[in-house]
Protein backbone atom coordinates (compact mmCIF):
# COMPACT_ATOMS: atom_id res chain seq x y z
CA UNK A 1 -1.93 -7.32 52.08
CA UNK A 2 0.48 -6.29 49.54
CA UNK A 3 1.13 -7.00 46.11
CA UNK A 4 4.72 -6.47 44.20
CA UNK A 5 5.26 -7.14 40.90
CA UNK A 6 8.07 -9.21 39.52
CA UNK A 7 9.41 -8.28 35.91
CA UNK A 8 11.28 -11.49 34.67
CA UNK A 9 13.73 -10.88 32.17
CA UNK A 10 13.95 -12.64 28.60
CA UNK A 11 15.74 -15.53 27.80
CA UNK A 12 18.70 -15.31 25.06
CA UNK A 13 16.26 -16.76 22.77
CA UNK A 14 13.42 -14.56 23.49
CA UNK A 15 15.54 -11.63 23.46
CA UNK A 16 16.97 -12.81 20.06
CA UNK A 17 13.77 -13.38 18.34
CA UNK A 18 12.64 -9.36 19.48
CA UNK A 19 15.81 -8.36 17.69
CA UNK A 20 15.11 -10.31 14.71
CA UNK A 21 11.57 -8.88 14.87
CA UNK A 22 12.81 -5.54 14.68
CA UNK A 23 15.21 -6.42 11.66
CA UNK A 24 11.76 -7.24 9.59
CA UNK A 25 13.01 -10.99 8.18
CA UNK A 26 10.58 -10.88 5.50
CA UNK A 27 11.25 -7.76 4.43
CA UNK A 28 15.53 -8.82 3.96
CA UNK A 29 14.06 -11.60 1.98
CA UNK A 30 12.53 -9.62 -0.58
CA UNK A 31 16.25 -8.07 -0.63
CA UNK A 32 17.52 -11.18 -0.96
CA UNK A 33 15.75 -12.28 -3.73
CA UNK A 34 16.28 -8.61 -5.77
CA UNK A 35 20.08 -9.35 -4.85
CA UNK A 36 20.15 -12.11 -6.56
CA UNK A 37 18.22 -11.17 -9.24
CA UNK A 38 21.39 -8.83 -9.87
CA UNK A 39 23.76 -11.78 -9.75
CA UNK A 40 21.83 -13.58 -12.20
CA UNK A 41 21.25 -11.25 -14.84
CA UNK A 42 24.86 -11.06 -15.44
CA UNK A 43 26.54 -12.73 -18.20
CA UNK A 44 29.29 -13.84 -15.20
CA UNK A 45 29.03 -15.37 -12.05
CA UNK A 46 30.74 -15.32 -8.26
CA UNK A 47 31.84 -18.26 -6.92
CA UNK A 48 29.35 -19.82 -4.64
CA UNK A 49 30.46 -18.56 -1.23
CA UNK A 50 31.14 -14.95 -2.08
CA UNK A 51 27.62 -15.50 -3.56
CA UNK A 52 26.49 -16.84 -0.05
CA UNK A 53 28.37 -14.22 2.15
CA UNK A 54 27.22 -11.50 0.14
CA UNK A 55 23.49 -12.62 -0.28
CA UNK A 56 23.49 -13.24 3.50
CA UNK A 57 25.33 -9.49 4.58
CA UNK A 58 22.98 -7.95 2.20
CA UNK A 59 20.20 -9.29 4.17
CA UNK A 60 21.81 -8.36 7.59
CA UNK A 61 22.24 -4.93 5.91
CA UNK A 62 18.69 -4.61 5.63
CA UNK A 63 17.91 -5.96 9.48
CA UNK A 64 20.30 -3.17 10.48
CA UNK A 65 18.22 -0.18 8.65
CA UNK A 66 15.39 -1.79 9.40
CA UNK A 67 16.27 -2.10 13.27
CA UNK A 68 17.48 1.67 13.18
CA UNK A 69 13.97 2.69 11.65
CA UNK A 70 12.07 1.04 14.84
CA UNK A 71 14.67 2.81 16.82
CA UNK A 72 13.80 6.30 15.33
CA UNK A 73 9.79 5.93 15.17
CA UNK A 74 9.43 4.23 18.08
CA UNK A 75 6.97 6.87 19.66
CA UNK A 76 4.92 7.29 16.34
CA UNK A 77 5.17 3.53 15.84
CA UNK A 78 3.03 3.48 19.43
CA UNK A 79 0.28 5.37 18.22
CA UNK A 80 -0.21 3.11 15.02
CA UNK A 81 -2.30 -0.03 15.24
CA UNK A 82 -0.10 -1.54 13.02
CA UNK A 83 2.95 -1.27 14.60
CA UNK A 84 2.19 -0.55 18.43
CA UNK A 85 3.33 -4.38 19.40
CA UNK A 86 6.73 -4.24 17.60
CA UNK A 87 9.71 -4.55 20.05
CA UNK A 88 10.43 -1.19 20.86
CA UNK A 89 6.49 0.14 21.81
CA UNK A 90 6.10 -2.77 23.54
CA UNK A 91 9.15 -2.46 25.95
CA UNK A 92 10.41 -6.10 24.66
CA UNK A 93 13.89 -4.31 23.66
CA UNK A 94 15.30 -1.25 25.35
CA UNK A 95 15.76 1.55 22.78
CA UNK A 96 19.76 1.91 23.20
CA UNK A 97 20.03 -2.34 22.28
CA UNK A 98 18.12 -1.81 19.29
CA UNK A 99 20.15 1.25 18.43
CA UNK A 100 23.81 -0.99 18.91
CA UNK A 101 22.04 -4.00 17.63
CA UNK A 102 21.28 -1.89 14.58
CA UNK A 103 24.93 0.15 14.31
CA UNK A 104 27.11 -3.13 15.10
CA UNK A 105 25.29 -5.13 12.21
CA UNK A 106 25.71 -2.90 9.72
CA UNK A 107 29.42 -2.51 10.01
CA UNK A 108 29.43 -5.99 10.34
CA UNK A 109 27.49 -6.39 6.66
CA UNK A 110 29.24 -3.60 5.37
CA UNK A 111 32.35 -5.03 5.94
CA UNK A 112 31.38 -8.64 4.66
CA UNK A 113 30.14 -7.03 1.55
CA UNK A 114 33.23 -5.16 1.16
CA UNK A 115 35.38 -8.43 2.09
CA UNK A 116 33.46 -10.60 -0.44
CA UNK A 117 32.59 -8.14 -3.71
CA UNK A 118 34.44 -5.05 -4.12
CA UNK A 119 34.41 -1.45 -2.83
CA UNK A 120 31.52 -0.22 -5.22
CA UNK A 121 29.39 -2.60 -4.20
CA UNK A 122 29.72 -1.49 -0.51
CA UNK A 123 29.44 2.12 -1.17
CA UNK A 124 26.35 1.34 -3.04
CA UNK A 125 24.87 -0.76 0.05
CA UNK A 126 26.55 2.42 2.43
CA UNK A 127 24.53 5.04 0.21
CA UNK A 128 21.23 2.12 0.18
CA UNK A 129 21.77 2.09 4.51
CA UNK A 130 21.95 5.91 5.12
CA UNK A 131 19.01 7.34 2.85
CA UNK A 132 17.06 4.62 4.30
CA UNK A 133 17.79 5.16 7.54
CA UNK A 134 19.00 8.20 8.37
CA UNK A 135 16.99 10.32 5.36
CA UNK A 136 14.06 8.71 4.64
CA UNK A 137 13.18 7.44 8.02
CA UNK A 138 12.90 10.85 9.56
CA UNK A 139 11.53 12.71 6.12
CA UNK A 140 8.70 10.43 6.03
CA UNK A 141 7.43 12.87 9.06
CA UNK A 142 7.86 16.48 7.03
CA UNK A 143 6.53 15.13 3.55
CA UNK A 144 4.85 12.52 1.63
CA UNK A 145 7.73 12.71 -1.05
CA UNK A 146 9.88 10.85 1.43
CA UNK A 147 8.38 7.53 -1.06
CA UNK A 148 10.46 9.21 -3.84
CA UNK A 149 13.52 8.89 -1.45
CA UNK A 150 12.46 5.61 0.29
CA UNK A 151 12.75 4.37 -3.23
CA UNK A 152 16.36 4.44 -3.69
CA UNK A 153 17.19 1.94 -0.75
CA UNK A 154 14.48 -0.40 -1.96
CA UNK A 155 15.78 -0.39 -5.61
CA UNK A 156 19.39 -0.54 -5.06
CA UNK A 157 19.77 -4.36 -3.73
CA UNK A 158 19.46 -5.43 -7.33
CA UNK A 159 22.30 -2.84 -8.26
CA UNK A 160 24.36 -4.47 -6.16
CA UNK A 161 23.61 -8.05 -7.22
CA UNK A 162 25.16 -7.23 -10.54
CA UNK A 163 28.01 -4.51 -9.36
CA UNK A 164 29.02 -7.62 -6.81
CA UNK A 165 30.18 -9.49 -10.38
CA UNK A 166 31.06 -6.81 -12.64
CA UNK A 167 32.88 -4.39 -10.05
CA UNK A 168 31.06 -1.66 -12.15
CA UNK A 169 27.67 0.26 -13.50
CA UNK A 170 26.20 -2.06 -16.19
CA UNK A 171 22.52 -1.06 -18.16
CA UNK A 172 21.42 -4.48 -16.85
CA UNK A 173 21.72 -3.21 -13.07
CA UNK A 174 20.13 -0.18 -13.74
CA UNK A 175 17.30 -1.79 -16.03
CA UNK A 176 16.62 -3.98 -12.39
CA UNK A 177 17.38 -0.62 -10.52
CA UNK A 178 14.42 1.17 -12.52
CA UNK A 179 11.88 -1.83 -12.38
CA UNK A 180 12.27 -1.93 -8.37
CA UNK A 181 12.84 2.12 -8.04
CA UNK A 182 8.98 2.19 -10.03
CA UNK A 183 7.57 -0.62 -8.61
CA UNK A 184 7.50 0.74 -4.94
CA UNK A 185 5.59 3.72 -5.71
CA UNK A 186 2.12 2.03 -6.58
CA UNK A 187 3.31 -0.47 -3.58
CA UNK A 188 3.76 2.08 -0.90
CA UNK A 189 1.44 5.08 -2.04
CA UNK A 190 -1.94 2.12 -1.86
CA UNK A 191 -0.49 1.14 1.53
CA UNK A 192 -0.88 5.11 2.53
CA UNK A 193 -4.51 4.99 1.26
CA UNK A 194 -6.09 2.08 2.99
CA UNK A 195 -4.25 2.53 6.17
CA UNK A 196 -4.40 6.29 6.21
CA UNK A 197 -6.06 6.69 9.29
CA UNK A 198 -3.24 4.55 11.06
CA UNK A 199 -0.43 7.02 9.56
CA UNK A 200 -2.44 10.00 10.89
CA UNK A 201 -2.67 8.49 13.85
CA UNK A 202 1.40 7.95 13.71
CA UNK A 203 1.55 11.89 12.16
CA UNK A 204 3.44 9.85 9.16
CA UNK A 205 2.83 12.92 6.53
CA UNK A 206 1.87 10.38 3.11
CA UNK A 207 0.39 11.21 0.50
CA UNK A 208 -3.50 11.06 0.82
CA UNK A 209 -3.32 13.17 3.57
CA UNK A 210 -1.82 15.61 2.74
CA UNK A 211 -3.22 15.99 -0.94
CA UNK A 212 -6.14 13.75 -1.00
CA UNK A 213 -7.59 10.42 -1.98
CA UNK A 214 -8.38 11.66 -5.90
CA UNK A 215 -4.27 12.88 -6.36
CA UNK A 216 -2.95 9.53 -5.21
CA UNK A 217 -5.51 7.56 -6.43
CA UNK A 218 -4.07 9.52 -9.60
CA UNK A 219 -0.33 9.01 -8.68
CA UNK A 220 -0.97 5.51 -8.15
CA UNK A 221 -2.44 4.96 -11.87
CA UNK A 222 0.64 7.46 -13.31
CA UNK A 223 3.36 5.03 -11.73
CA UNK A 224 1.58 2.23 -13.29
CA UNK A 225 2.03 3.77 -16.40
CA UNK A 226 5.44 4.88 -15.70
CA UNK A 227 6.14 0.91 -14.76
CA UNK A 228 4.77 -0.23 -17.83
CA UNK A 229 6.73 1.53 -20.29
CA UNK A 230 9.97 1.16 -18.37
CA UNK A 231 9.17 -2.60 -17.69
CA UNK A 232 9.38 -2.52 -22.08
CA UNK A 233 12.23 -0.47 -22.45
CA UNK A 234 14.03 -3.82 -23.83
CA UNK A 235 11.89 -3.32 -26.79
CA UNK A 236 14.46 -0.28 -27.98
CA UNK A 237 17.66 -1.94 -27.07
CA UNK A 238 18.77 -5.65 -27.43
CA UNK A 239 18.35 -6.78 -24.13
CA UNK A 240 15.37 -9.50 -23.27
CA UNK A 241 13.68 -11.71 -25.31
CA UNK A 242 10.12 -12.95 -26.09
CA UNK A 243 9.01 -14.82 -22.68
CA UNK A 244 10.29 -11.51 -20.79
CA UNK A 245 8.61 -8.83 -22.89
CA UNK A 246 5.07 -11.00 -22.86
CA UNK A 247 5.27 -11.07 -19.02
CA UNK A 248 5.79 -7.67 -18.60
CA UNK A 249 3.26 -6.69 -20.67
CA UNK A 250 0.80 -9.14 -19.82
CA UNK A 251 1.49 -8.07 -15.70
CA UNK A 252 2.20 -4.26 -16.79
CA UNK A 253 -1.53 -3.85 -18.87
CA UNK A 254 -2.80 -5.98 -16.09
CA UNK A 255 -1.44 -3.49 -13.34
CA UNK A 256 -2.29 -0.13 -15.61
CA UNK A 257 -6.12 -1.24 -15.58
CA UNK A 258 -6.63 -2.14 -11.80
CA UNK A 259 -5.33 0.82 -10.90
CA UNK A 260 -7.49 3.07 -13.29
CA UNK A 261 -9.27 5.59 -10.87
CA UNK A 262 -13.17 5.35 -10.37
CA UNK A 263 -14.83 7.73 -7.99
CA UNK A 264 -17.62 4.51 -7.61
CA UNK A 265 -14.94 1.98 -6.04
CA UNK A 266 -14.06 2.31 -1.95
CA UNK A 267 -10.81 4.28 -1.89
CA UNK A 268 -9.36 1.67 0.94
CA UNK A 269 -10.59 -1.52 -0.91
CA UNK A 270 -9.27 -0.25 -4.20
CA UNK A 271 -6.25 0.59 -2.69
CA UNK A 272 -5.89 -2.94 -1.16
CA UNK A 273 -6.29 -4.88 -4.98
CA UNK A 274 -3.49 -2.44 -5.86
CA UNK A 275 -0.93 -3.50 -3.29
CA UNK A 276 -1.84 -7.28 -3.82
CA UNK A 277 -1.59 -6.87 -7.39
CA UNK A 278 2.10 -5.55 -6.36
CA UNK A 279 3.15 -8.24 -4.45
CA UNK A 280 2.15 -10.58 -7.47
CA UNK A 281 3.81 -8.38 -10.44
CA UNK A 282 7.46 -8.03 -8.92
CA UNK A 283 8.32 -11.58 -8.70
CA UNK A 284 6.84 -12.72 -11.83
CA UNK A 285 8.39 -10.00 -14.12
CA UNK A 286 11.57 -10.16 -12.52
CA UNK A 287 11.85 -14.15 -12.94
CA UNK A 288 10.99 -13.89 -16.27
CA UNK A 289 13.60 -11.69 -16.79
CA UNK A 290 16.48 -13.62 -15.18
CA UNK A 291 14.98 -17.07 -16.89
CA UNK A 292 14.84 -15.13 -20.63
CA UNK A 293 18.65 -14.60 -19.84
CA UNK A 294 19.80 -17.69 -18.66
């Protein structure tokens, strides 16, 4: 007797929620929120459906580099426990949809951006698409530096939040800029300690293996300083207010001391506080911020 398999194809909705999958949704919310963190820190506004249309292209900007990443590591991302039952290693979307899916929506954002804000608001979500995906994606495999350059992408969304109502470079964007630009290093470096056997596995060069648990256990604690201090910068300029300033300090001590290095403590578990200290600090020092300057 003989047996034949039958591969039954997805439905639309199936098929849909693989490509949102690969666009990372919580990862575009994070963006979302930065975005508007941007907007709000301005002393003017957009109307309400710019706001919308931009907030929402920003978001399907982020999908699109997101989607374009799977594309690209798709064979490293199948040697990774963490990421061997995305869309792409799994054969749940065929590598030339994901890269369309991934080139259509970005023109698509890029344009709605343009459309809605202005032209340096679209170059700056242009520049935030290509080192994301088209730099940082594939340097991520030569060097662990690639965080330095991953950085940019991640930090700009707030950029653009304010650029989208001043239609220029304002110390308040780049203030946001510098707290996001920071805040990723201690973020992404802990998530290359206690899953550093995946990214070997995935031959994703980061830092502790190519350098060593004690140097970024080391780099992790420096860009907790470096946060700190820029998180207080307001302190030398008149910008912020009381509620702000104790928040970031309070967080910013709070972040320096977790992440002191102690030969004693497991490298992975240590690592682990760190990045859910991160996930903590962003979103309370950066509503602060906006609700000092409301």
């Amino acid at each position: 007797m003989s047996h034949s398999s039958v591969t039954v194809a997805p439905t639309p909705f199936v098929q849909f929620r693989n490509l949102v999958e690969l666009g990372k949704p919580r990862l575009s919310f994070l963006v979302v929120f930065t975005a508007g963190t941007g907007i709000w820190l301005m002393p003017a506004s957009l109307p309400a459906m710019p706001t919308l249309i931009f907030l929402f292209s920003t978001s399907a900007l982020v999908a699109a580099a997101n989607t374009l990443n799977c594309w690209i590591e798709r064979d490293n991302d199948r040697r990774m426990q963490r990421t061997c039952n995305r869309p792409l290693p799994t054969g749940r979307v065929e590598p030339r949809t994901a890269l369309a899916v991934g080139l259509s929506l970005a023109t698509v954002s890029l344009t709605g951006i343009a459309l809605t804000t202005n032209l340096l608001t679209a170059g700056l979500g242009l520049l935030a698409f290509v080192s994301y995906a088209w730099i940082y994606t594939p340097m991520k495999r030569v060097t662990p530096w690639a965080v330095l350059v991953g950085s940019l992408p991640g930090a700009l969304p707030p950029l653009m939040g304010s650029t989208a109502v001043a239609n220029e470079i304002t110390w308040v964007g780049m203030f946001a800029f510098g707290i996001l630009f920071i805040w990723q290093l201690p973020h992404f470096i802990a998530i290359s300690l206690y899953l550093r056997d995946d990214f070997e596995r995935g031959e994703i060069r980061v830092l502790p293996l190519v350098y060593g648990e004690r140097v970024t256990r080391y780099a992790i604690f420096g860009s907790t300083i470096l946060m700190l201090l820029w998180s207080l910068l307001p302190l030398l300029v008149p910008f912020g207010g009381t509620p702000y300033l104790l928040s970031a300090g309070v967080m910013g001590i709070g972040f320096v001391v977790l992440a002191i290095p102690s030969e004693r403590t497991d490298s992975a578990r240590w690592a682990r506080r760190v990045f859910l200290y991160s996930l903590v600090y962003l979103p309370v020092v950066l509503t602060a911020l906006v609700v000092d300057l409301i």
